[in-house]
N, C-alpha and C. Protein backbone atom coordinates (compact mmCIF):
# COMPACT_ATOMS: atom_id res chain seq x y z
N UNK A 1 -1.25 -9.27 -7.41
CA UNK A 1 -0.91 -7.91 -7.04
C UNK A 1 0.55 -7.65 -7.41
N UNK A 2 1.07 -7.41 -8.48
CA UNK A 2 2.51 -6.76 -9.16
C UNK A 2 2.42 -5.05 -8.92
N UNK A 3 3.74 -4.99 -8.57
CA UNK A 3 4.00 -3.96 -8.57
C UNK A 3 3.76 -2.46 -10.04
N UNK A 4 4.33 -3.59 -10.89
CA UNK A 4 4.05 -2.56 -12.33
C UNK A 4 2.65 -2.05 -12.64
N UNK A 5 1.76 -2.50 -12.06
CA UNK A 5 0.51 -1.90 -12.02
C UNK A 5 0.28 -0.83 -10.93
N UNK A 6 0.73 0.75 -10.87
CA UNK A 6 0.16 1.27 -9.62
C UNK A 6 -1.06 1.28 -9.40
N UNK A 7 -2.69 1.22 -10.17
CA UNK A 7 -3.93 0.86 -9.68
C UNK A 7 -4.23 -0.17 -9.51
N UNK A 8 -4.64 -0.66 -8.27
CA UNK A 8 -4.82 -1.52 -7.68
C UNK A 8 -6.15 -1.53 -6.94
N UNK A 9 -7.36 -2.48 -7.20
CA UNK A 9 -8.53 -1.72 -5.97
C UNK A 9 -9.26 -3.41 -5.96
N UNK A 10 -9.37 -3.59 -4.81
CA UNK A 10 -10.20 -4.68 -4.23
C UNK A 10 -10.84 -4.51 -3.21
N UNK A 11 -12.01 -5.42 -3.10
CA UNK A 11 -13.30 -5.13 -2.08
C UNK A 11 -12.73 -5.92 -0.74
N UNK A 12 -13.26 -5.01 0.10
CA UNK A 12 -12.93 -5.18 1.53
C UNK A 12 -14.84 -5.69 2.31
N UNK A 13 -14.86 -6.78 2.77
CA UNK A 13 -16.14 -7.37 3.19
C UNK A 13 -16.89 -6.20 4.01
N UNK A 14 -16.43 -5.32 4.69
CA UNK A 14 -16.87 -4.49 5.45
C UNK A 14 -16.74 -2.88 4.66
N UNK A 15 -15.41 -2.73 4.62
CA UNK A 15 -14.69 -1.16 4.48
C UNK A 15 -14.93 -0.66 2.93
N UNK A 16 -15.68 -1.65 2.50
CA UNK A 16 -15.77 -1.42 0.44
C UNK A 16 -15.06 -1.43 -0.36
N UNK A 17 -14.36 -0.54 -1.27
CA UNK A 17 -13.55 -0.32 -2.39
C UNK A 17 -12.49 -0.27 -1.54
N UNK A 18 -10.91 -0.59 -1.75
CA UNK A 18 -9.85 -0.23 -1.24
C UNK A 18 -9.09 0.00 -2.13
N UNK A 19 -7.71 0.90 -2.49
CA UNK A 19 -7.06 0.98 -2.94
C UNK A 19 -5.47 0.83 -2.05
N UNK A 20 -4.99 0.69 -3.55
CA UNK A 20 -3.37 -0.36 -3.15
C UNK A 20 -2.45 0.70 -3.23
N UNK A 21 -1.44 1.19 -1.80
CA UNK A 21 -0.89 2.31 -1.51
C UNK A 21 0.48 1.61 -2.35
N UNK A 22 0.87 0.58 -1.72
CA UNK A 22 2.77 0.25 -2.58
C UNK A 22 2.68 -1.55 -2.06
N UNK A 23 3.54 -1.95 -2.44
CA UNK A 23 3.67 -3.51 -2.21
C UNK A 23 4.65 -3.12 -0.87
N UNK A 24 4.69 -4.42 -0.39
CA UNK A 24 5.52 -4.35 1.44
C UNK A 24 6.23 -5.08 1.18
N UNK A 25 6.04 -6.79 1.15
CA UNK A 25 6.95 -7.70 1.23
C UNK A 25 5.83 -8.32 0.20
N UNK A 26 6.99 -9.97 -0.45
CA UNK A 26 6.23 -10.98 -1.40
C UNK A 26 4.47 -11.50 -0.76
N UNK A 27 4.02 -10.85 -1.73
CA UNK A 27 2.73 -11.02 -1.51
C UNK A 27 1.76 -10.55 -0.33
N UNK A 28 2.42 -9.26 -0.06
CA UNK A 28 1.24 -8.39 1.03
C UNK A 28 1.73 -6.86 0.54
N UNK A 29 0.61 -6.48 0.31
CA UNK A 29 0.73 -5.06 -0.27
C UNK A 29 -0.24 -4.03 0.42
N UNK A 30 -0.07 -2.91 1.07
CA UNK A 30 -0.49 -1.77 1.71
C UNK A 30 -1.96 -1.64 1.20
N UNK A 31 -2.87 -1.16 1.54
CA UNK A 31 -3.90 -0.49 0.68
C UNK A 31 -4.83 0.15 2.01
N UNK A 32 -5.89 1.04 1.61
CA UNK A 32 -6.10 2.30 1.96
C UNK A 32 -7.88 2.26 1.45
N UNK A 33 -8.83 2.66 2.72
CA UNK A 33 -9.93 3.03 1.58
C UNK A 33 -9.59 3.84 0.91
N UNK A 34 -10.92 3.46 -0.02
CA UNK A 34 -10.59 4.50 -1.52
C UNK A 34 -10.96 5.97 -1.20
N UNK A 35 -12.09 6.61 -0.29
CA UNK A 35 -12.11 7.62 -0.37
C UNK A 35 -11.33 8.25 0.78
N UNK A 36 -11.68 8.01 2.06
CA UNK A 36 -11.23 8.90 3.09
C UNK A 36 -9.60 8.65 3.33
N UNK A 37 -9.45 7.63 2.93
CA UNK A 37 -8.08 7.25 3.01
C UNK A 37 -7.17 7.35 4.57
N UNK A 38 -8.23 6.92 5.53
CA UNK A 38 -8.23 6.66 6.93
C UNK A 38 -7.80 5.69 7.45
N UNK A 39 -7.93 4.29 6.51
CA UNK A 39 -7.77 3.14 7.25
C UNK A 39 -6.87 2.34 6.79
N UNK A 40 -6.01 2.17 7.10
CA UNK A 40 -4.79 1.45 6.47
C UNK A 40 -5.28 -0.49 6.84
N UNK A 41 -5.08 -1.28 6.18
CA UNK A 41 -4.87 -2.92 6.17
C UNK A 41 -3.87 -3.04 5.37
N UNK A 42 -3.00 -4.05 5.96
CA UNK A 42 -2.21 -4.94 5.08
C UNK A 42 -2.71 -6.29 4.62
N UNK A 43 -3.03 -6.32 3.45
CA UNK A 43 -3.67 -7.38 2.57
C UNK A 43 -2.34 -8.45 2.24
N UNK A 44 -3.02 -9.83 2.98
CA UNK A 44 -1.71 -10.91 2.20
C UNK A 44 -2.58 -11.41 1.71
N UNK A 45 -2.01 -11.55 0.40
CA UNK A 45 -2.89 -13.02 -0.38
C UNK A 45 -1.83 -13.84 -1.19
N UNK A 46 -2.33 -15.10 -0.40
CA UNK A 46 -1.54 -16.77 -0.44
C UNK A 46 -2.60 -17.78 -0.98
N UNK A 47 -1.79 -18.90 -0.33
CA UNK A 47 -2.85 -20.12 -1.42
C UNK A 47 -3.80 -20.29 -0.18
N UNK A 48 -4.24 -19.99 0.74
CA UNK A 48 -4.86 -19.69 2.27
C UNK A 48 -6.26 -18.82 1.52
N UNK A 49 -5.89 -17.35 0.97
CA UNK A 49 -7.02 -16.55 0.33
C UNK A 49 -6.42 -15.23 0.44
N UNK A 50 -7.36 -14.51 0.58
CA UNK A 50 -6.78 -12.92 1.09
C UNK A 50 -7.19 -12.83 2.33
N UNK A 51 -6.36 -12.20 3.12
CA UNK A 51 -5.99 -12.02 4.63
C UNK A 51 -6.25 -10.55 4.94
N UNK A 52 -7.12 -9.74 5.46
CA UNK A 52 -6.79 -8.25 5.55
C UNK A 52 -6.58 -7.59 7.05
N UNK A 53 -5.06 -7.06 7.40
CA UNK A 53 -4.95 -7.09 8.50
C UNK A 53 -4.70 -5.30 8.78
N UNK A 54 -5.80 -4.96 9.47
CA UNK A 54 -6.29 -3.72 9.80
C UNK A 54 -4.65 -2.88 10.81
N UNK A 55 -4.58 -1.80 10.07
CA UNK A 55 -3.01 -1.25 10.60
C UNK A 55 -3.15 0.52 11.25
N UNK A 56 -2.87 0.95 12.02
CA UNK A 56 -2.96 2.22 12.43
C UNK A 56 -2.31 2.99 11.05
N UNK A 57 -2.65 4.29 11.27
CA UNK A 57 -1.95 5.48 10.76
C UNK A 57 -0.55 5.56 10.88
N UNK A 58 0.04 5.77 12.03
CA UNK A 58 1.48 5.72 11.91
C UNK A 58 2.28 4.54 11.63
N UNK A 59 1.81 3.26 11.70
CA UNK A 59 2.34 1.94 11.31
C UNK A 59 2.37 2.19 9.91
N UNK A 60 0.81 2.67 9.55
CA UNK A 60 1.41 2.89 7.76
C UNK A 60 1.92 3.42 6.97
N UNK A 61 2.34 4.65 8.03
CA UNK A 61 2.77 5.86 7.19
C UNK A 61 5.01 5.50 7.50
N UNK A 62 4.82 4.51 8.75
CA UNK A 62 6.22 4.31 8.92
C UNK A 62 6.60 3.06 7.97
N UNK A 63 5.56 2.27 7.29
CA UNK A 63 6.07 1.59 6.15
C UNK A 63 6.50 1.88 5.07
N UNK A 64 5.93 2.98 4.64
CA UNK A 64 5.36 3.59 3.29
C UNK A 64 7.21 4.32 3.45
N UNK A 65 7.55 4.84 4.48
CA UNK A 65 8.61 5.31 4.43
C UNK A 65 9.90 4.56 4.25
N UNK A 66 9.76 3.40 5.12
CA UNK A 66 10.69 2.28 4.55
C UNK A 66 10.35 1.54 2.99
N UNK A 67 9.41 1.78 2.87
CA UNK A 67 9.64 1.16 1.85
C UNK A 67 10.09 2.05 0.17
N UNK A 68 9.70 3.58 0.23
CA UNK A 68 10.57 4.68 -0.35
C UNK A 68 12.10 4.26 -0.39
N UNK A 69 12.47 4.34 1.43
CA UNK A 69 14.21 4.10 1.36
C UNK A 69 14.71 2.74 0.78
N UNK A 70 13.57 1.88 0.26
CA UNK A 70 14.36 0.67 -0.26
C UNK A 70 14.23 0.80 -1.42
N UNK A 71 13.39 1.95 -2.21
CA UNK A 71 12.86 2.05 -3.12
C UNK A 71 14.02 2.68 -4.13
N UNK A 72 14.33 3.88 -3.06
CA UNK A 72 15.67 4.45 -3.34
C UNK A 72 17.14 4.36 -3.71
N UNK A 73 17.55 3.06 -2.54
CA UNK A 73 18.78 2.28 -2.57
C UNK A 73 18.78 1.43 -3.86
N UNK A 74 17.31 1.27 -4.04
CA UNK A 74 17.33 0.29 -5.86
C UNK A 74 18.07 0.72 -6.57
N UNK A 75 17.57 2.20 -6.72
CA UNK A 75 17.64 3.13 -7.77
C UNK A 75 16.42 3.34 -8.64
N UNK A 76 15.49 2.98 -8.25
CA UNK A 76 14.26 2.91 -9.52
C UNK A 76 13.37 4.03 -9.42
N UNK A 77 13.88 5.18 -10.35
CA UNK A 77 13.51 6.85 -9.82
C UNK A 77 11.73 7.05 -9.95
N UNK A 78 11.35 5.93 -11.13
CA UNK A 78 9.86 6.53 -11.88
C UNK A 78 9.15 5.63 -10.47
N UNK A 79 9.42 4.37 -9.80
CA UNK A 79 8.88 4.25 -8.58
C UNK A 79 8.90 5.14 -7.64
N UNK A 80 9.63 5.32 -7.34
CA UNK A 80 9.92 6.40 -6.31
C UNK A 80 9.31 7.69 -6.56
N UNK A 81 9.37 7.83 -7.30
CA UNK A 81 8.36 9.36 -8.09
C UNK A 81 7.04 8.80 -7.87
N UNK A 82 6.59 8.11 -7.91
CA UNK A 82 5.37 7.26 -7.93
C UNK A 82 4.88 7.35 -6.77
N UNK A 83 5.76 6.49 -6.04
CA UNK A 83 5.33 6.45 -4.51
C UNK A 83 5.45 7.40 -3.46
N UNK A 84 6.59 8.36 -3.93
CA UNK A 84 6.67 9.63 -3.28
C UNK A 84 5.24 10.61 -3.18
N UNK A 85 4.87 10.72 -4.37
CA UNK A 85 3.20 11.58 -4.78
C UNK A 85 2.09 10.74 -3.94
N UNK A 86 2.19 9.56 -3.38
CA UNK A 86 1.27 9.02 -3.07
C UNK A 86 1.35 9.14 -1.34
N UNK A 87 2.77 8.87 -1.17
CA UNK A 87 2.98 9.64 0.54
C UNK A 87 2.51 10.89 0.39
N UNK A 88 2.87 11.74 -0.24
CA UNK A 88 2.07 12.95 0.11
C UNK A 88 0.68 13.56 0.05
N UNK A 89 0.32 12.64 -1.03
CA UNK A 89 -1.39 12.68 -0.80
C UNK A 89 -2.27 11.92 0.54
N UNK A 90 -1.36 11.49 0.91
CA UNK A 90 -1.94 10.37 1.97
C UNK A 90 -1.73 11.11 3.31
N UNK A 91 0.12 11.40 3.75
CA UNK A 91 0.13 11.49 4.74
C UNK A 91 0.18 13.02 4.67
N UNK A 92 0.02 14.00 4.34
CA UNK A 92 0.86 15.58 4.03
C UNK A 92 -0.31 16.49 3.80
């Protein structure tokens, strides 16, 4: 799961297709079902497997925001443009 790829979609045993909202920390990245875009998990995957840890709405929408402001302080505008369009389809 790299960042330079924004599509991202892996199967969830229960929830189906998911898609990958932004990366969080080394090796756990946000993702979202694909359609209703209701259910937030944070997916880690280690030498363990993939881990999917089921997250409220406002937990995800208060990551998604930290992780913009770190996105920002980089400087890396076409991310941030990126991830900005995707907070707003999500949470707005």
């Amino acid at each position: 799961m790299t960042p330079e790829n924004p599509e991202i979609y892996i199967n969830h045993p229960t929830w189906g297709l998911l898609y990958r909202i932004c990366v969080v920390d080394d090796n756990q990245d946000m993702f979202t079902t694909l359609y209703a875009q209701r259910l937030f998990f944070l997916v880690t995957n280690d030498v363990k497997g993939i881990k999917f840890q089921p997250i409220g709405r406002t937990e995800a929408r208060m990551m998604l925001e930290n992780r913009l402001r770190t996105i920002r302080r980089n400087g890396s505008s076409q991310e941030y443009d990126q991830l900005q369009s995707v907070f707003q389809r999500t949470f707005q």
